[in-house]
C-alpha atoms as a PDB file:
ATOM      1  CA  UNK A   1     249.009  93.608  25.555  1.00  0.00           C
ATOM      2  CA  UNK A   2     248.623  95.280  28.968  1.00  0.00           C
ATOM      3  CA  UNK A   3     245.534  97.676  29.838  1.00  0.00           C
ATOM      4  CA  UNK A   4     246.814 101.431  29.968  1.00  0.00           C
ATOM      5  CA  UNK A   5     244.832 102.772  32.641  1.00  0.00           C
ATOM      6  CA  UNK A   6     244.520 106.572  33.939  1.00  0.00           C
ATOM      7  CA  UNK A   7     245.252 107.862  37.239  1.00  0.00           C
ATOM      8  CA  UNK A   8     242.261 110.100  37.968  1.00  0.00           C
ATOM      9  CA  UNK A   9     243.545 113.131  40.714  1.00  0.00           C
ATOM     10  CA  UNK A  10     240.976 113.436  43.675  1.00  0.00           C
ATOM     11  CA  UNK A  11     241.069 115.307  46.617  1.00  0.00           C
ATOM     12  CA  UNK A  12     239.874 113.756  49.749  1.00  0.00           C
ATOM     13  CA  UNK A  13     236.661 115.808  50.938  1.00  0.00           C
ATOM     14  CA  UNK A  14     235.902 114.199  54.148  1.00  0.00           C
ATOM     15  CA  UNK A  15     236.514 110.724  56.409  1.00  0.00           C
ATOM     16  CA  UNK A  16     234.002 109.177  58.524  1.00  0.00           C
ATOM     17  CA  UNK A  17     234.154 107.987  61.861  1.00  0.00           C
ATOM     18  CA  UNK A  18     235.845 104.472  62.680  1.00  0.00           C
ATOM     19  CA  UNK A  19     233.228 101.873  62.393  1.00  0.00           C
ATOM     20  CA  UNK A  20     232.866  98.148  62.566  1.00  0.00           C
ATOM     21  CA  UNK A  21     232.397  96.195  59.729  1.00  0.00           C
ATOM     22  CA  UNK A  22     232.347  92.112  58.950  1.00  0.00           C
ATOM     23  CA  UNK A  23     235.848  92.664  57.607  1.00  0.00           C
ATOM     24  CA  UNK A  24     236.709  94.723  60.725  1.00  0.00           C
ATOM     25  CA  UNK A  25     237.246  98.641  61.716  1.00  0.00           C
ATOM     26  CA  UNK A  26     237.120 101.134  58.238  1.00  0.00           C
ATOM     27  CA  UNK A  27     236.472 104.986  57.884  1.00  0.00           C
ATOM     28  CA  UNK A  28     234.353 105.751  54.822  1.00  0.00           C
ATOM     29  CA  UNK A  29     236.161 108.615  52.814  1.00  0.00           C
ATOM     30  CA  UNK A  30     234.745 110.881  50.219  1.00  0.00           C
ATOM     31  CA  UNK A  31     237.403 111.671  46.921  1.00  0.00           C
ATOM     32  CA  UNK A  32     236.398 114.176  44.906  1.00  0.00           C
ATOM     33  CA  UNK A  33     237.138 113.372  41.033  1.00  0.00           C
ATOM     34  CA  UNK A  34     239.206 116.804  40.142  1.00  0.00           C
ATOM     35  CA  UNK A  35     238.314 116.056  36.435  1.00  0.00           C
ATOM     36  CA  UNK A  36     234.268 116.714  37.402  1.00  0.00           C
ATOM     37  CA  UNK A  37     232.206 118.985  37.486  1.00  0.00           C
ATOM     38  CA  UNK A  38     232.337 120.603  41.303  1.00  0.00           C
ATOM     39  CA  UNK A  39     229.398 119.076  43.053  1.00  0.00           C
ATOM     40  CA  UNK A  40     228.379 116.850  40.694  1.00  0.00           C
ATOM     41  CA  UNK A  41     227.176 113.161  41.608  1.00  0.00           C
ATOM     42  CA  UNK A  42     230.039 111.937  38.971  1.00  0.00           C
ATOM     43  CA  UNK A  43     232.879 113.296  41.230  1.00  0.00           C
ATOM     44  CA  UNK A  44     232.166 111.445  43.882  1.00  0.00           C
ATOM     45  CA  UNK A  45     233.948 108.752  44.555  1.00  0.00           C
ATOM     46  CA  UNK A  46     233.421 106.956  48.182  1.00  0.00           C
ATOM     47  CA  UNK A  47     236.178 104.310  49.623  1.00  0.00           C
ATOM     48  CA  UNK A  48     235.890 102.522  53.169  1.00  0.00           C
ATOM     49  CA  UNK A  49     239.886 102.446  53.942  1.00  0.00           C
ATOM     50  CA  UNK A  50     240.911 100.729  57.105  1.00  0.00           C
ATOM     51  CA  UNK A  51     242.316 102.780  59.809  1.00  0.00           C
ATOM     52  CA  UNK A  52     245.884 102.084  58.528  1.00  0.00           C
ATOM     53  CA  UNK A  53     245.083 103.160  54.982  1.00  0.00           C
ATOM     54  CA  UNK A  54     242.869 105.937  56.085  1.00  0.00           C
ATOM     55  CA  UNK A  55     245.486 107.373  58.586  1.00  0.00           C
ATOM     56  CA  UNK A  56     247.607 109.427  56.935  1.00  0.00           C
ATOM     57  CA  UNK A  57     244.821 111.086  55.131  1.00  0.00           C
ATOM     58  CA  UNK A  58     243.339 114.642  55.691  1.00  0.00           C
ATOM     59  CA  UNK A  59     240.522 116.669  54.558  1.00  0.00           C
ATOM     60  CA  UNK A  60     241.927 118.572  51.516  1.00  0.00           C
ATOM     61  CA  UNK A  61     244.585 115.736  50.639  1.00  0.00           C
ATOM     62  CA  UNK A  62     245.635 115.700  46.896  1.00  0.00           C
ATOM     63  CA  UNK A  63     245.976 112.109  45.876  1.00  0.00           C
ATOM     64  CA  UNK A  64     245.926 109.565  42.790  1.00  0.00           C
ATOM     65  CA  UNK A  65     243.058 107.018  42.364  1.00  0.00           C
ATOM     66  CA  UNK A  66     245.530 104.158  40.222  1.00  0.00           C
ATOM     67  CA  UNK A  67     242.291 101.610  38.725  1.00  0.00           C
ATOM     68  CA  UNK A  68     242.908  98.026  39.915  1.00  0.00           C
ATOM     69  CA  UNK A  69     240.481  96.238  38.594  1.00  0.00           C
ATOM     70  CA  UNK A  70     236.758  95.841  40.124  1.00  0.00           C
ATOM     71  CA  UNK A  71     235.865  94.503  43.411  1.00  0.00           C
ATOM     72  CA  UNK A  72     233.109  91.589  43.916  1.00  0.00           C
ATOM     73  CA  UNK A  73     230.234  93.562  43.406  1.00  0.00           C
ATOM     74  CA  UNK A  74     231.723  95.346  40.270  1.00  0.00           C
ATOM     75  CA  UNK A  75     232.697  98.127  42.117  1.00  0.00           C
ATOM     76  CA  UNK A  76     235.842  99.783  41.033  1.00  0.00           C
ATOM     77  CA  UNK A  77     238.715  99.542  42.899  1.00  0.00           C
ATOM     78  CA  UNK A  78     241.632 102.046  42.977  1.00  0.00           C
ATOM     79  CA  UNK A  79     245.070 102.201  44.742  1.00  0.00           C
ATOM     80  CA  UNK A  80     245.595 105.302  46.298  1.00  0.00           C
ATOM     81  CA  UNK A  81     248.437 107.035  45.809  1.00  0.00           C
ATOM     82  CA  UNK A  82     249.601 110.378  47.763  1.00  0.00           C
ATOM     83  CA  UNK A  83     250.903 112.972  44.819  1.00  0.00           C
ATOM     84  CA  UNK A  84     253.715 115.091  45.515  1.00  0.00           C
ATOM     85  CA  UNK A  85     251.797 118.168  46.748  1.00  0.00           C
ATOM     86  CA  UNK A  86     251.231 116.436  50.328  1.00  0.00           C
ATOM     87  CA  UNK A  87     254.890 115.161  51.089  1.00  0.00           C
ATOM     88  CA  UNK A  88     256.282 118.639  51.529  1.00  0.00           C
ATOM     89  CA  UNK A  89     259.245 117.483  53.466  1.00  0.00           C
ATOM     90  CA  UNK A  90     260.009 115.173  51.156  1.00  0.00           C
ATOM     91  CA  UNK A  91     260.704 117.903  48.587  1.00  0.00           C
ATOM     92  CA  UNK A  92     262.890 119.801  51.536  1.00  0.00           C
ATOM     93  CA  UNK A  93     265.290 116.714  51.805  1.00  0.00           C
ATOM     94  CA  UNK A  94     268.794 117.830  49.737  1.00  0.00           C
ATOM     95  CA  UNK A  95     271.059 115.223  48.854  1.00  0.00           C
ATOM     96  CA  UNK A  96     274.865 115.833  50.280  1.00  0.00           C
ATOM     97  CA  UNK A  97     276.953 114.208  47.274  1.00  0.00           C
ATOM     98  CA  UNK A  98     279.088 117.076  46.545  1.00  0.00           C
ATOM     99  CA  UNK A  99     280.936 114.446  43.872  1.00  0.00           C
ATOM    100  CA  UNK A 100     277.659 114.141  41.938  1.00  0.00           C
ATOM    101  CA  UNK A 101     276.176 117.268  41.966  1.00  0.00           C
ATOM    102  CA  UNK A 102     278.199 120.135  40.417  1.00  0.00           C
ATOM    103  CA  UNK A 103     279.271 123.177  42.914  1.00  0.00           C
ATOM    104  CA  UNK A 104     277.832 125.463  40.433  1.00  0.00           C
ATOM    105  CA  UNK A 105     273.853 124.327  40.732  1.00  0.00           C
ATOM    106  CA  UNK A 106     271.850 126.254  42.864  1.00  0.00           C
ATOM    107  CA  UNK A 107     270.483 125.624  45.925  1.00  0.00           C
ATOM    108  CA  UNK A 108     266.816 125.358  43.923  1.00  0.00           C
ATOM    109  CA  UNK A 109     268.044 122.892  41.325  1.00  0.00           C
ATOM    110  CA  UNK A 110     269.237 120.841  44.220  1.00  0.00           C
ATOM    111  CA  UNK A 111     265.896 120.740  45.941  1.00  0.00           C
ATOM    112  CA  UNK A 112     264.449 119.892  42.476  1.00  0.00           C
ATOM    113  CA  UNK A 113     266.922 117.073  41.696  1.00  0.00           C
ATOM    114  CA  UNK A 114     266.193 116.275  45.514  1.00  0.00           C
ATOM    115  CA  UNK A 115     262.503 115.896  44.997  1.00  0.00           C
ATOM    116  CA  UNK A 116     262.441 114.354  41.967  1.00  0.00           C
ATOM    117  CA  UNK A 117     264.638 111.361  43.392  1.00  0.00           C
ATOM    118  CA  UNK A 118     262.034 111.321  45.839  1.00  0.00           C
ATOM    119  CA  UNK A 119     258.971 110.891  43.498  1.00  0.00           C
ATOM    120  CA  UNK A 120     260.256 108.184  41.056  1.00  0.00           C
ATOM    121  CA  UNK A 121     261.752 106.475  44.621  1.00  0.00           C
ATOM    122  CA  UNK A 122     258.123 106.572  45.720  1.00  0.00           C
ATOM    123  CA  UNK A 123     256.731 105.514  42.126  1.00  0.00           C
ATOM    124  CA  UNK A 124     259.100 102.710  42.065  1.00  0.00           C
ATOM    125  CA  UNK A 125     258.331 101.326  45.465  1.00  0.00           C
ATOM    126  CA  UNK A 126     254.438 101.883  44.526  1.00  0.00           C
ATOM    127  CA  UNK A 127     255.137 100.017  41.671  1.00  0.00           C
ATOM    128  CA  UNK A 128     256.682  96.813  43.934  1.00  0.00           C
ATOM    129  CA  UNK A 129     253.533  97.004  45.946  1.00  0.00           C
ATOM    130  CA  UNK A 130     251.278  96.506  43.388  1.00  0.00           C
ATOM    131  CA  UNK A 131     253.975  93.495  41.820  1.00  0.00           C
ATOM    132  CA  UNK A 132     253.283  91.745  44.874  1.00  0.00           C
ATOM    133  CA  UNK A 133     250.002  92.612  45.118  1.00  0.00           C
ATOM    134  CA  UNK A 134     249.013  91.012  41.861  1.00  0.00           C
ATOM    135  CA  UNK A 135     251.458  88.282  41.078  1.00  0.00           C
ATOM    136  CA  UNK A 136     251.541  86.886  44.552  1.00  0.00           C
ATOM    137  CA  UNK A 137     252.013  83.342  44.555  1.00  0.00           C
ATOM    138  CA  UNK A 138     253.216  83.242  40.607  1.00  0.00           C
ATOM    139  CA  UNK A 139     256.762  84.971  41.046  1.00  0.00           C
ATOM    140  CA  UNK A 140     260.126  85.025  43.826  1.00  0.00           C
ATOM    141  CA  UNK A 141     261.395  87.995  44.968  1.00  0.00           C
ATOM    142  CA  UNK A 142     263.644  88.650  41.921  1.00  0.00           C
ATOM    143  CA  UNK A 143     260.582  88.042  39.861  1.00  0.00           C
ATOM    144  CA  UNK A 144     259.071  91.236  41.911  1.00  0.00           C
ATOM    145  CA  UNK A 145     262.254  93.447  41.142  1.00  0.00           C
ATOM    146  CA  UNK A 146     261.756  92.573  37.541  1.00  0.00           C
ATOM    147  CA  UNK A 147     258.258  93.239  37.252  1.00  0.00           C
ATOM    148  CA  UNK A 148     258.307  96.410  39.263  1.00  0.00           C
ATOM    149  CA  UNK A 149     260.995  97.557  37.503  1.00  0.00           C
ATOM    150  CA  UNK A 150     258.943  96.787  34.229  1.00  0.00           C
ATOM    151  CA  UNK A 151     255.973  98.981  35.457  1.00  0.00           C
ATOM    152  CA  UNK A 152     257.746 101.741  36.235  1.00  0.00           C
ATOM    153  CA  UNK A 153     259.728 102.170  33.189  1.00  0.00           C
ATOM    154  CA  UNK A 154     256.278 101.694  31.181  1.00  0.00           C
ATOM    155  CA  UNK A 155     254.818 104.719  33.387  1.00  0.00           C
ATOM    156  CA  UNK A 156     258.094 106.850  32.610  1.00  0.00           C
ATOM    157  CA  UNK A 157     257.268 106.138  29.003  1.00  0.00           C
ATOM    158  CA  UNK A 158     253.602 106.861  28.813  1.00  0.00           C
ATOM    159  CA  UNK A 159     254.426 110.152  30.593  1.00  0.00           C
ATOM    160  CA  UNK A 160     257.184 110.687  28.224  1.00  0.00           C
ATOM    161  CA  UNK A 161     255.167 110.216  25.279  1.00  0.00           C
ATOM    162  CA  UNK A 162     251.899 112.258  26.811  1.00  0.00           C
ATOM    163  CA  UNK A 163     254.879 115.365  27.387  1.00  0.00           C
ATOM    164  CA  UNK A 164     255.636 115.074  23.581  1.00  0.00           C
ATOM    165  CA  UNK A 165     252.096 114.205  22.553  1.00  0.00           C
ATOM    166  CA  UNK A 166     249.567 116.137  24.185  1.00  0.00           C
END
């Protein structure tokens, strides 16, 4: 049976300077567990991120810290995933189908049909990153699709049931 594990929502509290590593250049950045106590040592969670991962990051940044597993030392490590509340123009984007979406919806349900093609778009392709991310080497590209696919139907059920089951 697969492990159910729990996004925990952190906001990023600050990112360190670029430094030099043995694995090459990485910011250290502070998340701040938004399910602690303010302040306490328990919400703190620190991640180095390379300058690609760290870079579209600010102070303030709402984000998802996905579990993957532990890292050699038996640290946790998490997959970071930017929520909703940061891609603002995302949720601006309208989609022009005038065949699919009935004259009679509002400009506002548009924007909410809009972004909410946007977020499962984004959970979807999450969902093929971490397919390739943990099957490479055991699957083909079709294998991904199906997987993926999998992952994110599981999520749309487990948030499903949590909406009918608090």
């Amino acid at each position: 049976m697969a492990k159910v594990v729990q996004a925990i929502t952190a906001k990023v509290e600050a990112i360190g300077k670029l430094k030099t590593g043995n694995y090459g250049k990485y910011r250290s950045v502070l998340f701040l567990d938004q399910s602690q106590p303010q302040g306490s040592e328990a919400a703190k969670i620190w991640k180095s991120l390379s300058e690609e991962e760290a870079q579209d990051l600010t102070q303030g940044t709402i984000v998802q810290l996905v579990p993957a597993g532990k890292d050699r030392n038996g640290k946790d490590k998490h997959n970071i995933v930017r929520t909703d509340a940061n891609s603002a123009p995302a949720t601006k984007r309208v989609v022009h189908r005038p065949d699919c979406i009935p004259a009679t919806w509002s400009d506002e349900q548009k924007l909410t049909l809009s972004a909410q093609i946007c977020d499962h778009a984004d959970l979807l392709r999450f969902c093929l990153e971490v397919a390739h991310e943990k099957f490479a080497g055991l699957a083909d590209q079709r294998d991904f699709r199906a997987l993926a696919t999998t992952l994110y139907l599981q999520i749309l059920r487990q948030q499903t049931d949590s909406e009918l089951n608090p």
